[in-house]
C-alpha atoms as a PDB file:
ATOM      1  CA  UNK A   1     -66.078  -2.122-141.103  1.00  0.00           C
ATOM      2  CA  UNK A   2     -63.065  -4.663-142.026  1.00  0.00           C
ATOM      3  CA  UNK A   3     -62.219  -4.719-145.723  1.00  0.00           C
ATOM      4  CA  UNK A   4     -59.657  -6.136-148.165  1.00  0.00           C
ATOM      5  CA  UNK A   5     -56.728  -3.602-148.233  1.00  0.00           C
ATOM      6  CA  UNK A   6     -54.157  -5.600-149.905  1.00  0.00           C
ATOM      7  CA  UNK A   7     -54.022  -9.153-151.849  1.00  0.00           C
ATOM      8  CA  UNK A   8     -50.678 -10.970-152.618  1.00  0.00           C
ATOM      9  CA  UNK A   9     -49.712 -13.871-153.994  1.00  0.00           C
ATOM     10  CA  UNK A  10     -46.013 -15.509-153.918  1.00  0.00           C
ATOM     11  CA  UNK A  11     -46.502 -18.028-157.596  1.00  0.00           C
ATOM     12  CA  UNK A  12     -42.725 -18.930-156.184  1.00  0.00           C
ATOM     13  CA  UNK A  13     -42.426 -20.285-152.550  1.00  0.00           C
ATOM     14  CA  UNK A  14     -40.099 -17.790-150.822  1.00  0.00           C
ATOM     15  CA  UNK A  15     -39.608 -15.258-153.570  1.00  0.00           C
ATOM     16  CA  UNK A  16     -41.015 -11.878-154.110  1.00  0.00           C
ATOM     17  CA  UNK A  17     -44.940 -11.469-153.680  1.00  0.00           C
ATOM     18  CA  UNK A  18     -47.157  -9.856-156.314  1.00  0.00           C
ATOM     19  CA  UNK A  19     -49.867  -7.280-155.381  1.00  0.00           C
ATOM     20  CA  UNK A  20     -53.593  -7.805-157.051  1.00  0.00           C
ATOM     21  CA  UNK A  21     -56.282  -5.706-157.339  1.00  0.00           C
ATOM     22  CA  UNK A  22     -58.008  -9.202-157.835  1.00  0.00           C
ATOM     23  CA  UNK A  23     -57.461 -12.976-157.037  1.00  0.00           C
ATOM     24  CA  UNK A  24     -59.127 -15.911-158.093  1.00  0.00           C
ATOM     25  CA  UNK A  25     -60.041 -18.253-155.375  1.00  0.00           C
ATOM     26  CA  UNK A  26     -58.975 -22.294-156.418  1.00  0.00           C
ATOM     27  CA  UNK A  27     -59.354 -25.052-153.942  1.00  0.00           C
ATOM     28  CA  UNK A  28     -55.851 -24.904-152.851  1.00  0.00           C
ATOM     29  CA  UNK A  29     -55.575 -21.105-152.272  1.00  0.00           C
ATOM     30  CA  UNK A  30     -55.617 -18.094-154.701  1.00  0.00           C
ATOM     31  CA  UNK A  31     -54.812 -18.699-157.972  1.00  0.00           C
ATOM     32  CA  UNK A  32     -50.843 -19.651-158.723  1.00  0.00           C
ATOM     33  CA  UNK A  33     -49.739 -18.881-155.170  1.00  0.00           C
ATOM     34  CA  UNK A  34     -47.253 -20.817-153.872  1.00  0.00           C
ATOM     35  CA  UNK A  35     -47.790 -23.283-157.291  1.00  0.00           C
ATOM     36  CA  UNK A  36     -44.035 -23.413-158.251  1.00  0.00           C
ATOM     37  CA  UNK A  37     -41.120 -24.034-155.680  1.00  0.00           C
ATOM     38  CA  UNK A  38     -37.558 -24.569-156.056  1.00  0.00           C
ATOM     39  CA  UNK A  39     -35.602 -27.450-154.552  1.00  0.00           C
ATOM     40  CA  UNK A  40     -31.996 -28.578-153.530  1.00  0.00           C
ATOM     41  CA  UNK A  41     -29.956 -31.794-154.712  1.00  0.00           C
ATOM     42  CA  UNK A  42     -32.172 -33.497-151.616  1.00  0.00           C
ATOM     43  CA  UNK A  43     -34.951 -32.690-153.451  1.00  0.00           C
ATOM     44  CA  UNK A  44     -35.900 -30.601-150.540  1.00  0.00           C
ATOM     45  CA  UNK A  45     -37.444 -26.915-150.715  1.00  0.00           C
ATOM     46  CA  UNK A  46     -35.674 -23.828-150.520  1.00  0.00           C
ATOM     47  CA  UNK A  47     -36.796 -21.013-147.919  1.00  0.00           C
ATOM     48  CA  UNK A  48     -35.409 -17.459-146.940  1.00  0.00           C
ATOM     49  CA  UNK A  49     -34.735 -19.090-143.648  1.00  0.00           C
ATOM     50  CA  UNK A  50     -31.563 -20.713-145.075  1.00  0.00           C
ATOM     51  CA  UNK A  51     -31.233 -18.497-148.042  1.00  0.00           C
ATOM     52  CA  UNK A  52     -32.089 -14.988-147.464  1.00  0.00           C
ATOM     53  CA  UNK A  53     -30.908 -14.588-151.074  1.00  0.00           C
ATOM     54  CA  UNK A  54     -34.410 -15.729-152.440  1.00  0.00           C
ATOM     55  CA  UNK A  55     -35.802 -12.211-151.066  1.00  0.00           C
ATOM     56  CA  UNK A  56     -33.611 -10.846-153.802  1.00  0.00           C
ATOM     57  CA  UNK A  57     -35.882 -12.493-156.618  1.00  0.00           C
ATOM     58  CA  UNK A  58     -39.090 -10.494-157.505  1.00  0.00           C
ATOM     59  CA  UNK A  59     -41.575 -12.221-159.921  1.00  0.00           C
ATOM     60  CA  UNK A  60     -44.299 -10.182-161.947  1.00  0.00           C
ATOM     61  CA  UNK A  61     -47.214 -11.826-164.286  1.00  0.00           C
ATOM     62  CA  UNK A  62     -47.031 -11.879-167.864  1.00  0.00           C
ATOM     63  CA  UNK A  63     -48.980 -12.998-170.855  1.00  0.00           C
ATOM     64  CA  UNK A  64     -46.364 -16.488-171.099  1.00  0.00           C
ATOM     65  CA  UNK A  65     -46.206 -16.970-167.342  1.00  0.00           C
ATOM     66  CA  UNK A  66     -44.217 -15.270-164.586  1.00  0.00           C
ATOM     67  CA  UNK A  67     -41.251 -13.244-165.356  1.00  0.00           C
ATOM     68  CA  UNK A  68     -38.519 -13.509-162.453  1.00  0.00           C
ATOM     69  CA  UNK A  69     -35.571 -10.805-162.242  1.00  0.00           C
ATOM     70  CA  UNK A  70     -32.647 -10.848-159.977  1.00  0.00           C
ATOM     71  CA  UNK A  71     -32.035  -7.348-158.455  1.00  0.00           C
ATOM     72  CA  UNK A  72     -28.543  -7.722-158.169  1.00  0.00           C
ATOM     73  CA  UNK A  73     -27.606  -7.835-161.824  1.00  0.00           C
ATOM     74  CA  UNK A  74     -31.094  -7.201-163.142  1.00  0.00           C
ATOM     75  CA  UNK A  75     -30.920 -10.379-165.368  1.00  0.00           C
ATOM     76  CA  UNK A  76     -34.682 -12.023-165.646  1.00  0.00           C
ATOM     77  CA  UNK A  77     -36.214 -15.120-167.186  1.00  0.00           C
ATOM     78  CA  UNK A  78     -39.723 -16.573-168.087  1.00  0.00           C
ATOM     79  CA  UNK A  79     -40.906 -19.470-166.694  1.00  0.00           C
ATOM     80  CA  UNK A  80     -44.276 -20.675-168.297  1.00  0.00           C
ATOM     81  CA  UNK A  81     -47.288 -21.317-166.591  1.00  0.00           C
ATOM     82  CA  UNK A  82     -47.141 -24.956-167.750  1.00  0.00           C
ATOM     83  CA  UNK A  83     -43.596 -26.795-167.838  1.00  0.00           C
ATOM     84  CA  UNK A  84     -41.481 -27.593-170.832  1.00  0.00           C
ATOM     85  CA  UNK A  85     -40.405 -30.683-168.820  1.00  0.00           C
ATOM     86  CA  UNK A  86     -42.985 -34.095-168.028  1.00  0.00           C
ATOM     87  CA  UNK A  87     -40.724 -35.190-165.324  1.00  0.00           C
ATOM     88  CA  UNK A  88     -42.236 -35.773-162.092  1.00  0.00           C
ATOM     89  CA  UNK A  89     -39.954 -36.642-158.709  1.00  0.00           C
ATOM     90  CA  UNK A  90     -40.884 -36.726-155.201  1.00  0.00           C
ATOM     91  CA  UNK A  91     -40.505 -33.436-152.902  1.00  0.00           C
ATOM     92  CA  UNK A  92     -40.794 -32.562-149.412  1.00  0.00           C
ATOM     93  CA  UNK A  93     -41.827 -29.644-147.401  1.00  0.00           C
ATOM     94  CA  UNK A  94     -41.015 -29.772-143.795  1.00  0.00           C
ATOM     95  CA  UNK A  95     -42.571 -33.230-142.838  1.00  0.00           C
ATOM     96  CA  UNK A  96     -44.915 -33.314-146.058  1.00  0.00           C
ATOM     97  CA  UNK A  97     -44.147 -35.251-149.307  1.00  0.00           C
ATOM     98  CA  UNK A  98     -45.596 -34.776-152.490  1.00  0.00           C
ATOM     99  CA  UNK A  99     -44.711 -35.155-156.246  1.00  0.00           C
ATOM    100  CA  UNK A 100     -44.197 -32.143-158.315  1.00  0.00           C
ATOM    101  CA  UNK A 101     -43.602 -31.281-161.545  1.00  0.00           C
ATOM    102  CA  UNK A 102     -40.199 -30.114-163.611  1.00  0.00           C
ATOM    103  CA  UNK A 103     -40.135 -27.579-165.150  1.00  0.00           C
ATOM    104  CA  UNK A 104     -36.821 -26.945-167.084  1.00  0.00           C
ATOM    105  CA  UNK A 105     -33.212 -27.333-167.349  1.00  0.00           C
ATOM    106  CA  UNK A 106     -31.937 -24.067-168.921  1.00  0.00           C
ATOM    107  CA  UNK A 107     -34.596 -22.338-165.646  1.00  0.00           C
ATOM    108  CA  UNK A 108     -32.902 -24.546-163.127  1.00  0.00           C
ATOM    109  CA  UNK A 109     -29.114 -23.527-164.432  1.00  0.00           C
ATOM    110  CA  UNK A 110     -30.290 -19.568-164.307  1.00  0.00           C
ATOM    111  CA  UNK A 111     -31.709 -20.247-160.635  1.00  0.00           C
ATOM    112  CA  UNK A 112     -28.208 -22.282-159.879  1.00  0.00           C
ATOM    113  CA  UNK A 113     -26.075 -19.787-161.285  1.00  0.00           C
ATOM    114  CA  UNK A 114     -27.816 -16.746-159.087  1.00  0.00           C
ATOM    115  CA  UNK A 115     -28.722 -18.468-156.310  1.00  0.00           C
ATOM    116  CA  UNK A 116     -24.871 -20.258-155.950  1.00  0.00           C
ATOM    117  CA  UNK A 117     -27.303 -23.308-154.711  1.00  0.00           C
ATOM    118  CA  UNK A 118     -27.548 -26.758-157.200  1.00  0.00           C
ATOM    119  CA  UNK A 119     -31.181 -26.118-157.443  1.00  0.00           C
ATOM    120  CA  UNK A 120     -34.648 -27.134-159.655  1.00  0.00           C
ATOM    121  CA  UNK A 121     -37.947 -25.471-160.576  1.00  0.00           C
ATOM    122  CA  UNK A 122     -40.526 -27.586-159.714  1.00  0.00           C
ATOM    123  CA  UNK A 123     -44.517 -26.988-160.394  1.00  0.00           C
ATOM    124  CA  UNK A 124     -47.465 -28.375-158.798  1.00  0.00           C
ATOM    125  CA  UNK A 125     -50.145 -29.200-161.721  1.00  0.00           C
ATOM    126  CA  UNK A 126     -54.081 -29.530-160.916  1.00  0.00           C
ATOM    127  CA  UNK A 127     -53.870 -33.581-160.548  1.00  0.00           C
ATOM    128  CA  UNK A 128     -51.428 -33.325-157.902  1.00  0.00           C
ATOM    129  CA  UNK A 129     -52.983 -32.876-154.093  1.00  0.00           C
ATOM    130  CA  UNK A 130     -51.427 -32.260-151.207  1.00  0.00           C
ATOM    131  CA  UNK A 131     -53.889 -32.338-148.017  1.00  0.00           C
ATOM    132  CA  UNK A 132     -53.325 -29.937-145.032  1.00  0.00           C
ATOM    133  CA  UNK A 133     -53.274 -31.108-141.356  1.00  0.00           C
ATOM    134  CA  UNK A 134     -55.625 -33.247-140.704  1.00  0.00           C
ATOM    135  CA  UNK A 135     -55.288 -32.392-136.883  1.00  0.00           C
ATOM    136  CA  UNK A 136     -56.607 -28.495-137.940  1.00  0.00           C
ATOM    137  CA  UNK A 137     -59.112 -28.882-141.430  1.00  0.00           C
ATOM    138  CA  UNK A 138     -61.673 -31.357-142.772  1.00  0.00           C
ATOM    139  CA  UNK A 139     -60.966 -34.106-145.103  1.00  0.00           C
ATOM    140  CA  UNK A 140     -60.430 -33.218-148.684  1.00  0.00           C
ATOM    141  CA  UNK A 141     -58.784 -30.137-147.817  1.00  0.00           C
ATOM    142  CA  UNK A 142     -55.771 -29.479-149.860  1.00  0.00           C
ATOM    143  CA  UNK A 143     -53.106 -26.597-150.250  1.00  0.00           C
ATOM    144  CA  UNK A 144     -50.087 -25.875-153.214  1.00  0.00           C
ATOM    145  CA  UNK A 145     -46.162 -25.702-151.851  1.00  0.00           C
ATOM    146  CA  UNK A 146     -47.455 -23.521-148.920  1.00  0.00           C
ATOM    147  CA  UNK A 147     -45.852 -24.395-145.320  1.00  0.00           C
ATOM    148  CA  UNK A 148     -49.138 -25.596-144.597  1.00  0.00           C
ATOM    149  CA  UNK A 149     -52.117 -24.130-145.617  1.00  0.00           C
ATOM    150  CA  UNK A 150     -54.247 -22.341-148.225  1.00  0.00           C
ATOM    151  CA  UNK A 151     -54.260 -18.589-147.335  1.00  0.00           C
ATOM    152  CA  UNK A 152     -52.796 -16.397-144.422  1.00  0.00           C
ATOM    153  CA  UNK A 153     -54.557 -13.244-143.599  1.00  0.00           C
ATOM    154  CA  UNK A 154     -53.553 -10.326-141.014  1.00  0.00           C
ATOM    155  CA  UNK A 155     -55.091  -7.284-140.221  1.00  0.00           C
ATOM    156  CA  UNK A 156     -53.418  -3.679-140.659  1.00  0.00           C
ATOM    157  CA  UNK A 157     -54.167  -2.953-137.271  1.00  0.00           C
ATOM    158  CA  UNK A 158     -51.985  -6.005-136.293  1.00  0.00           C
ATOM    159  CA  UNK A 159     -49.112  -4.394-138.323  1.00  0.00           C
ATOM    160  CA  UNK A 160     -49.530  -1.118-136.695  1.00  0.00           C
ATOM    161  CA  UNK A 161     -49.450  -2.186-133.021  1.00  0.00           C
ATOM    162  CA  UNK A 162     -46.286  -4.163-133.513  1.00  0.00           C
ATOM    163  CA  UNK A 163     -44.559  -0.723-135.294  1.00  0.00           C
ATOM    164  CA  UNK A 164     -45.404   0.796-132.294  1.00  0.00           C
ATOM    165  CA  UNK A 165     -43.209  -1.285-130.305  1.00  0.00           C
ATOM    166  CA  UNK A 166     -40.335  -1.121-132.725  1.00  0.00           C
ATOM    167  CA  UNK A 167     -37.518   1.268-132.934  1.00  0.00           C
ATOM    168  CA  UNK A 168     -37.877   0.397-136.778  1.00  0.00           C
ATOM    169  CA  UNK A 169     -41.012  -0.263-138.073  1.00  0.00           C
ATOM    170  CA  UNK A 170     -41.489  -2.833-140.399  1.00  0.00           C
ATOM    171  CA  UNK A 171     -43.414  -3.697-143.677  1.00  0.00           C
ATOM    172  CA  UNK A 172     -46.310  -6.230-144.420  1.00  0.00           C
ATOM    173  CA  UNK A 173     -44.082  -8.272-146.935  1.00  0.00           C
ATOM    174  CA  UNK A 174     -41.926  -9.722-143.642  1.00  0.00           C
ATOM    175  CA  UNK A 175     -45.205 -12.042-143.265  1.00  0.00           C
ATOM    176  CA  UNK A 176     -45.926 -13.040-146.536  1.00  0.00           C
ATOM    177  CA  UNK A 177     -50.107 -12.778-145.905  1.00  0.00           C
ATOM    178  CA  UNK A 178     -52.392 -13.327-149.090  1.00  0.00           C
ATOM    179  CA  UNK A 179     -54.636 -11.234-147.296  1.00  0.00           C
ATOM    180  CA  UNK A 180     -54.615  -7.958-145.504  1.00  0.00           C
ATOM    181  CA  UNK A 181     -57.734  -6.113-144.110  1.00  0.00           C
ATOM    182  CA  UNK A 182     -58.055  -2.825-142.811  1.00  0.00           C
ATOM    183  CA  UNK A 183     -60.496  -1.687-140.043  1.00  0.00           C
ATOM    184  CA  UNK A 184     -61.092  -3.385-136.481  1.00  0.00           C
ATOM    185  CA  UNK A 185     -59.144  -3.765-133.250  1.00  0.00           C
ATOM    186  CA  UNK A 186     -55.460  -5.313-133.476  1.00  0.00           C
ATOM    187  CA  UNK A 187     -55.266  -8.860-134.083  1.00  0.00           C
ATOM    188  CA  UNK A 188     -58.914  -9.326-134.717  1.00  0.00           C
ATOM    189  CA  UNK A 189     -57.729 -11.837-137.338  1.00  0.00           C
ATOM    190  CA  UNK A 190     -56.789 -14.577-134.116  1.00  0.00           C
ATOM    191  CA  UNK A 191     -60.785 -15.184-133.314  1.00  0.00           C
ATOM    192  CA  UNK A 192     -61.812 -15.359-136.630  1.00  0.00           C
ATOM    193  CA  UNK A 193     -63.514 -18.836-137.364  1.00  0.00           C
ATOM    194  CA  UNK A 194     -65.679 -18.413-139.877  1.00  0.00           C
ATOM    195  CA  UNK A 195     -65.688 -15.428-142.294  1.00  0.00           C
ATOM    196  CA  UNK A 196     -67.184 -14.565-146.036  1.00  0.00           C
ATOM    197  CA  UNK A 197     -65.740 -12.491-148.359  1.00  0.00           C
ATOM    198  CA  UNK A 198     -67.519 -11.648-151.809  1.00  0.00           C
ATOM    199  CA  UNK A 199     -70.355 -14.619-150.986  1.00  0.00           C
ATOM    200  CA  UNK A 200     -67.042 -17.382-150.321  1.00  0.00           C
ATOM    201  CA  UNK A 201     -66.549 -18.188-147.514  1.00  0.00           C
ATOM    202  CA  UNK A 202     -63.288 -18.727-145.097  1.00  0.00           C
ATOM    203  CA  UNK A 203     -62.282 -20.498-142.227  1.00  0.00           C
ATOM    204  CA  UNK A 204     -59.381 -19.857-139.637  1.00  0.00           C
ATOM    205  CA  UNK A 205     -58.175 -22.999-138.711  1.00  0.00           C
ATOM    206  CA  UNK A 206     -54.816 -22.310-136.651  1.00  0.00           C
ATOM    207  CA  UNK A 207     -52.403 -19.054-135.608  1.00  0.00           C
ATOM    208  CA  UNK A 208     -49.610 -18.597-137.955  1.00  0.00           C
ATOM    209  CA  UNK A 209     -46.432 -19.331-135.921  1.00  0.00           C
ATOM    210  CA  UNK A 210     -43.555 -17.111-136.987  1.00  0.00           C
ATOM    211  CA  UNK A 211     -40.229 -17.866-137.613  1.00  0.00           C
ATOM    212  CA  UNK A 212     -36.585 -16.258-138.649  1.00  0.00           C
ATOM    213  CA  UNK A 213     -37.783 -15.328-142.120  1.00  0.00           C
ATOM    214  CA  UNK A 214     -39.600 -12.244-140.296  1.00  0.00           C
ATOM    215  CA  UNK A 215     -36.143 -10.716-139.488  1.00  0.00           C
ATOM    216  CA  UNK A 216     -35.169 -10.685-143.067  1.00  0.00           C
ATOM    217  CA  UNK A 217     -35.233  -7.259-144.921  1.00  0.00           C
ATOM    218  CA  UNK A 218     -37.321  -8.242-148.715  1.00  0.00           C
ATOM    219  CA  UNK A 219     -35.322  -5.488-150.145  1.00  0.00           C
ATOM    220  CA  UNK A 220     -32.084  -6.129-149.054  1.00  0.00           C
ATOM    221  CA  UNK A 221     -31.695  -9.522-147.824  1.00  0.00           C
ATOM    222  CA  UNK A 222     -30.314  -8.478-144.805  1.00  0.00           C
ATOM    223  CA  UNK A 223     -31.360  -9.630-141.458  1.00  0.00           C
ATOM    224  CA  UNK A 224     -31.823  -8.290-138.097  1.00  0.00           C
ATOM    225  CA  UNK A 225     -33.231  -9.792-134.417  1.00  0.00           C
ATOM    226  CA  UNK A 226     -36.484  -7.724-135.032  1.00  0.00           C
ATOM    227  CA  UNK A 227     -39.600  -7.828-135.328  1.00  0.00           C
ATOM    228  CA  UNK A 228     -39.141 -11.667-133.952  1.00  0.00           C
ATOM    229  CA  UNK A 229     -37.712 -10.816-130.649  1.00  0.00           C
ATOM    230  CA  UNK A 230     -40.169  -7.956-130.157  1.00  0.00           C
ATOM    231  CA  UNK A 231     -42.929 -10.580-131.206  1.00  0.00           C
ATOM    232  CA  UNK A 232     -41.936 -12.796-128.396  1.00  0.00           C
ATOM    233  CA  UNK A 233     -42.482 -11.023-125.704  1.00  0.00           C
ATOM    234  CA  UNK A 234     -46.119 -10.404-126.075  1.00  0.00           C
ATOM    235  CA  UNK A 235     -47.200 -12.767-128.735  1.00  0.00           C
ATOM    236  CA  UNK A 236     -45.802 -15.989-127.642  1.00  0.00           C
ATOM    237  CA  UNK A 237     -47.962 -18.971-126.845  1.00  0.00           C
ATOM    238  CA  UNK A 238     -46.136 -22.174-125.255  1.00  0.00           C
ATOM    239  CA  UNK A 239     -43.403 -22.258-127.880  1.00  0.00           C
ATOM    240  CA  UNK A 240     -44.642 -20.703-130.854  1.00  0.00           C
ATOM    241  CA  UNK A 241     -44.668 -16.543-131.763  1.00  0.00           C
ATOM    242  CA  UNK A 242     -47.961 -15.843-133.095  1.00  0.00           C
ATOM    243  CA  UNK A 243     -49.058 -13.142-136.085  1.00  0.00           C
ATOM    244  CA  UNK A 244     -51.549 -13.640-138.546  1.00  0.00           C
ATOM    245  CA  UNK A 245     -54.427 -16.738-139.043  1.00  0.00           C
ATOM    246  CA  UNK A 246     -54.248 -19.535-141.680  1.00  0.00           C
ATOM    247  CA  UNK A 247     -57.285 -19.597-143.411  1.00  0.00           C
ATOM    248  CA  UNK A 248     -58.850 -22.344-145.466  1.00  0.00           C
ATOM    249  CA  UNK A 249     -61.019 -21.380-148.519  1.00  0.00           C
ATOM    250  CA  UNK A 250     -64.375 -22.377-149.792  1.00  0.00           C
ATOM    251  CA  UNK A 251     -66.131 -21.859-153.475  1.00  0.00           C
ATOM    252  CA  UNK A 252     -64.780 -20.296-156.336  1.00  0.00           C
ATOM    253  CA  UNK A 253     -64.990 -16.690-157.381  1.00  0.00           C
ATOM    254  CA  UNK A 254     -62.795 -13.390-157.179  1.00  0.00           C
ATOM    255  CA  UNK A 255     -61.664 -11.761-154.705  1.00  0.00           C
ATOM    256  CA  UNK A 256     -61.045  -7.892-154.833  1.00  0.00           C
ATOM    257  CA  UNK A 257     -59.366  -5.421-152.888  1.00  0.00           C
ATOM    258  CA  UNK A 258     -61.938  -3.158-151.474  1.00  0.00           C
ATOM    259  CA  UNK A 259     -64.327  -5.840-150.648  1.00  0.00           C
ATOM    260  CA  UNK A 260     -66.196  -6.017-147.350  1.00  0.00           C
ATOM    261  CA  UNK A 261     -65.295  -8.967-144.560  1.00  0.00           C
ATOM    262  CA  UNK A 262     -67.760 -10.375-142.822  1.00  0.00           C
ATOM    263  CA  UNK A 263     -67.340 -11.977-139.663  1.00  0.00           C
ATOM    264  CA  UNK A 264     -69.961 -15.082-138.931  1.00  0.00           C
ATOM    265  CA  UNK A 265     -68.680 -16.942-136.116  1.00  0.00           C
ATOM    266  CA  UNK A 266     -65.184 -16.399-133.850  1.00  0.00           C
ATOM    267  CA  UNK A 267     -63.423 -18.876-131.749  1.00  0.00           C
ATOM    268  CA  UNK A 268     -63.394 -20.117-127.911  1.00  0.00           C
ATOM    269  CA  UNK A 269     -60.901 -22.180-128.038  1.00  0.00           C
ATOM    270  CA  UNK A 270     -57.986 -22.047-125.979  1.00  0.00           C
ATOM    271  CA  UNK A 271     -55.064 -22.613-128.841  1.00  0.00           C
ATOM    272  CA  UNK A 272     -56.872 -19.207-130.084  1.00  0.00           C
ATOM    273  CA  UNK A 273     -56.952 -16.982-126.682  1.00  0.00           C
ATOM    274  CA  UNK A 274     -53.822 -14.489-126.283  1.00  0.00           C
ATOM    275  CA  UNK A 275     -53.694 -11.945-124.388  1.00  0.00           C
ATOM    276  CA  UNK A 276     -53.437  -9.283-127.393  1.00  0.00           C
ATOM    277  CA  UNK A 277     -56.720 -10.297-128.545  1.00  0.00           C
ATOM    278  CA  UNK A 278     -59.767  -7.564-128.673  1.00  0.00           C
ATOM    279  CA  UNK A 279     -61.922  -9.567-126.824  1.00  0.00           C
ATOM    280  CA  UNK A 280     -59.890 -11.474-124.543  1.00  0.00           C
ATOM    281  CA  UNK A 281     -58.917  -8.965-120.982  1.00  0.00           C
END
């Protein structure tokens, strides 16, 4: 039986996750993931892959919004769930442009001052939409300051074969999922095309192609070759590393650790087929 093990959200793009025992489930992915992102003087985002310094930032709920604290000096700040600031400018993500949302000056000069980048909070509010690849999801379908989609979900089992292979194993957080299941065969979550999860249901719509930000350590900051170069010698696919599915998300409702996943329908395609998978020999 495959159930929800873990749920995370990241209401920051590229700092610190939070662990739920329950997420909401919006159109654009679970509630305030991914809904606030920080951006340079190019108005450009800001990602571990540059600036392995964001791992340093952890972010907890509160009552006024989300309280950030930098580890190294242990100095924090509140940034609201809706912005001070009505100032909307143009951002980009990778090839993507959207607008997004200000949020404040004195949050921008704390961010600046730690991160030792000229940087700016921005938010994403409800009226603002950004689609997802049209190439992989149906029309209307629409995702926050994520790379590119909704939700990413990976099996424990996944995360346990790879340790294997490691000298030093390796924690969840290097993949950033939203969610994490336990039960099945490794890397179940690559043929998984249609699944429900508390009466919602869930679509996988592409493999999540890793990167550098793997390598980094989210306690340190420090980075190493692994688990990226063991990745690619058994989970590589043309040019990309694969680990973990992008998911799209349907209905509202909550989601809760502990609940059951059920599979409805799996995948043929070829973009889909590795060698690692269960039912692929």
């Amino acid at each position: 039986m495959l159930r929800v093990s873990q749920l995370i959200i990241y209401p920051i793009k590229s700092l610190g996750g939070i662990h739920l025992n329950n997420a909401k489930v919006t159109s654009r992915g679970l509630e305030h993931d991914r809904r606030w992102m920080l951006i340079d003087e190019n108005h450009r985002f800001l990602s571990q892959r540059e600036h392995a310094q964001l791992a340093l930032y952890t972010v907890q709920l509160i009552n006024e919004g989300l309280k950030v604290t930098f580890r190294p000096d242990g100095s924090s700040i509140v940034v609201p769930f809706r912005p001070i600031k009505n100032d909307f400018i143009e951002v980009s993500i990778w090839d993507d442009t959207c607008h997004g949302q200000l949020v404040s000056n004195e949050i921008d000069a704390w961010f600046t001052a730690g991160t030792g980048i000229n940087c700016r909070l921005v938010y994403m509010p409800d009226n603002i939409e950004r689609p997802t690849d049209p190439r992989y999801t149906e029309k209307g379908t629409i995702t926050s300051f994520s790379d590119a989609y909704p939700a990413l979900l990976i099996g424990e089992e996944s995360l346990n074969d790879l340790n294997k292979r490691l000298t030093d194993p390796v924690l969840m957080n290097r993949f950033r999922p939203n969610i994490v299941f336990s039960g099945g065969e490794p890397y179940a979550e690559d043929l998984m095309k249609h699944i429900s999860i508390n009466g919602m249901d869930m679509y996988g719509v592409k493999l999540c192609a890793r990167c550098v930000l793997t390598t980094i350590d989210q306690e340190t900051a420090e980075k190493g070759k692994d688990p990226l170069k063991t990745l690619a010698t058994y989970r590589r696919k043309g040019n990309k590393i694969n680990f973990g599915q992008n998911l799209v998300l349907t209905g509202n409702g909550m989601l809760n650790v502990g609940d059951e996943i059920t599979v409805i329908s799996t995948h043929t395609e070829e973009r889909f087929l590795m060698a690692t998978n269960p039912l692929v020999t």
